[in-house]
Protein backbone atom coordinates (compact mmCIF):
# COMPACT_ATOMS: atom_id res chain seq x y z
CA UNK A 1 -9.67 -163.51 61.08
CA UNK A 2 -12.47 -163.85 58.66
CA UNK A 3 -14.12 -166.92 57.54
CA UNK A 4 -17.02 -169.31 59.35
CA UNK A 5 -15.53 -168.56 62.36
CA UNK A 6 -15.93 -165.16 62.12
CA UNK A 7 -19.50 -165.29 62.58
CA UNK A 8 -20.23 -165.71 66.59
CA UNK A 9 -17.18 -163.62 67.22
CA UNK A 10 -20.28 -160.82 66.86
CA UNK A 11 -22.85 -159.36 69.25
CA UNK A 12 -26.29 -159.29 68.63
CA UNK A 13 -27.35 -156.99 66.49
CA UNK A 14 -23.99 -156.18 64.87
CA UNK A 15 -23.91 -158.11 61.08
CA UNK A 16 -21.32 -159.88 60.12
CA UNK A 17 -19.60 -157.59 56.81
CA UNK A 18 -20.21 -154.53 59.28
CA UNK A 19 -16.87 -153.84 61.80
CA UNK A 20 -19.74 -151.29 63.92
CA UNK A 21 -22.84 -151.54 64.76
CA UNK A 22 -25.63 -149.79 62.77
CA UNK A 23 -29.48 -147.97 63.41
CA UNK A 24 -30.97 -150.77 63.79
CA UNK A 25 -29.00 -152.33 66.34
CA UNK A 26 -29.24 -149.01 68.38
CA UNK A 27 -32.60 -148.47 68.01
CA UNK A 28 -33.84 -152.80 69.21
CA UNK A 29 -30.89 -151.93 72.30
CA UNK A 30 -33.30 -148.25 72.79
CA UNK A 31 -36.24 -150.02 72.36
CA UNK A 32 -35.49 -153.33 74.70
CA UNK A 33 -34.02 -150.41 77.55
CA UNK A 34 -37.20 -148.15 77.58
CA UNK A 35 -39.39 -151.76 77.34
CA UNK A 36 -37.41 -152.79 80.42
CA UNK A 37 -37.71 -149.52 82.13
CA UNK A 38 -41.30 -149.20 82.23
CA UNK A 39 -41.78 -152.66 83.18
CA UNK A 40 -39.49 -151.49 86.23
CA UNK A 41 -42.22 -148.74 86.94
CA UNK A 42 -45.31 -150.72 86.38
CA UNK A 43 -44.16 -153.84 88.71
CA UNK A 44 -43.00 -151.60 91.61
CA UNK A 45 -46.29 -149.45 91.53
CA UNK A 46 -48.37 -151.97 90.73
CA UNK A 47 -49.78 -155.24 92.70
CA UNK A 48 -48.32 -157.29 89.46
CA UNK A 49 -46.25 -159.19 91.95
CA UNK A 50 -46.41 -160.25 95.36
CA UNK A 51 -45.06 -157.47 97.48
CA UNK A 52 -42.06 -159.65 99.49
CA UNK A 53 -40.98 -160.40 95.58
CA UNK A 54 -41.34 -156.92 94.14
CA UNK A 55 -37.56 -156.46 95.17
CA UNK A 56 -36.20 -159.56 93.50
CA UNK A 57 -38.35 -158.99 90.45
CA UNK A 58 -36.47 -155.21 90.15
CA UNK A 59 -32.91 -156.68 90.63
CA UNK A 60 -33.88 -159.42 87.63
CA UNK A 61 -35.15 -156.14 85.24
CA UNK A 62 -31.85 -154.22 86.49
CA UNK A 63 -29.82 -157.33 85.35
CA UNK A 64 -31.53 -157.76 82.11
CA UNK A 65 -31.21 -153.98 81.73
CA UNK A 66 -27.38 -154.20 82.22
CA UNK A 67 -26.96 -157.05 79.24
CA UNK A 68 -28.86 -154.96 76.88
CA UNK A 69 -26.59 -152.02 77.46
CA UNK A 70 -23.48 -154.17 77.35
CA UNK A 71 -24.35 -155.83 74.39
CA UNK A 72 -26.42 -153.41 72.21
CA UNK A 73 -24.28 -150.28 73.34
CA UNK A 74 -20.93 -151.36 74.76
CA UNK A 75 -20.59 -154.17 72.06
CA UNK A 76 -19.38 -156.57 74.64
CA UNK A 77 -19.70 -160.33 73.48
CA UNK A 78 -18.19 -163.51 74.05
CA UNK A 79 -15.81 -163.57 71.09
CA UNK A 80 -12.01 -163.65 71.09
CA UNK A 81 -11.81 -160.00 70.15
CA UNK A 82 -13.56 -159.27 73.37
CA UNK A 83 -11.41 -160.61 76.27
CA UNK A 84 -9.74 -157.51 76.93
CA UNK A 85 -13.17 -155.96 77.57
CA UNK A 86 -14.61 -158.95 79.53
CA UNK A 87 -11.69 -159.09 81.62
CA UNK A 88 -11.45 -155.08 82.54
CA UNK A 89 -15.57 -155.07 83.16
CA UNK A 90 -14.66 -158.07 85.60
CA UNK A 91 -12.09 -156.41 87.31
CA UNK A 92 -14.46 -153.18 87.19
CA UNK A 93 -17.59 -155.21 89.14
CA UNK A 94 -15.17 -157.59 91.37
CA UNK A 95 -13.54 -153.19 92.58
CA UNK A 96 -17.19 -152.04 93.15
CA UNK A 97 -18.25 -154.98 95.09
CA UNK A 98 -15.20 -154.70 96.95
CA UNK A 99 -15.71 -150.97 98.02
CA UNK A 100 -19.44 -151.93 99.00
CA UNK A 101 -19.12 -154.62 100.48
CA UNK A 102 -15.88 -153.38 102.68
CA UNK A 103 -18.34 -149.92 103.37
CA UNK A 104 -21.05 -152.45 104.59
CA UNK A 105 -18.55 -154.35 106.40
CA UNK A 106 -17.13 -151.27 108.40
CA UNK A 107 -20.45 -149.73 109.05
CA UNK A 108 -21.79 -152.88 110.77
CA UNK A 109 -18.88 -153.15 112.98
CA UNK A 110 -19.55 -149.94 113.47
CA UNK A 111 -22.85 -150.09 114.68
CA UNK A 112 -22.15 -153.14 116.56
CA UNK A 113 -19.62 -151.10 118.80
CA UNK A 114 -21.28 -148.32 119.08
CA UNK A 115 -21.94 -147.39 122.97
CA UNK A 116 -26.15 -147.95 123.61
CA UNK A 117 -27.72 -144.51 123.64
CA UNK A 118 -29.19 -143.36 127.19
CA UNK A 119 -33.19 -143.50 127.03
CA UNK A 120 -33.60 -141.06 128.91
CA UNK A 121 -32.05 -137.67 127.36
CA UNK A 122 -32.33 -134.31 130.06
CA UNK A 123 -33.77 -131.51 127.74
């Protein structure tokens, strides 16, 4: 399908006469992943943020760091051509977040039936 259309079937950084990406694209995706990698190091050892919201503020740099790879590296986009992709990296996330949060599920029951440990052990 070429044509108008054609035109936000394609990631950032990908023009539209090229089927691949090129340099450039790889290098901005490099560039945006080291960027949002030291940023990671320099709010977590820093004071840049209040400490209760250093956590949050490292889950919203892993995010961001996740949609550069996707789109600069993996390609992935929002285009017809990409629905295969979309749907298998759902299914991919909805497995993981099954497996962790059936492990977290299992240990807490776990630990909630676990027998209390005597205080005071003979040696």
């Amino acid at each position: 399908m070429e044509g108008p259309d054609r035109l936000y079937d394609r990631t950032p950084g990908v023009e539209d006469q090229e089927p691949t990406a090129n340099f450039l694209s790889y290098t901005t995706g490099f560039g945006l992943a080291v960027l949002l990698t030291i940023a990671s190091f320099i709010v977590s050892q820093t004071d840049l943020l209040w400490p209760p919201g250093i956590p949050a503020g490292l889950v919203v740099l892993a995010f961001a760091q996740i949609g550069v790879h996707l789109v600069f590296f993996l390609h992935i986009g929002t285009g017809p051509d990409n629905t295969n992709n979309i749907v298998a990296l759902a299914f991919g996330l909805f497995i993981v977040l099954l497996v962790i949060g059936g492990s977290c599920l299992i240990i807490a029951n776990l630990n909630a039936n676990m027998m209390p440990m005597p205080m005071n052990i003979p040696r």
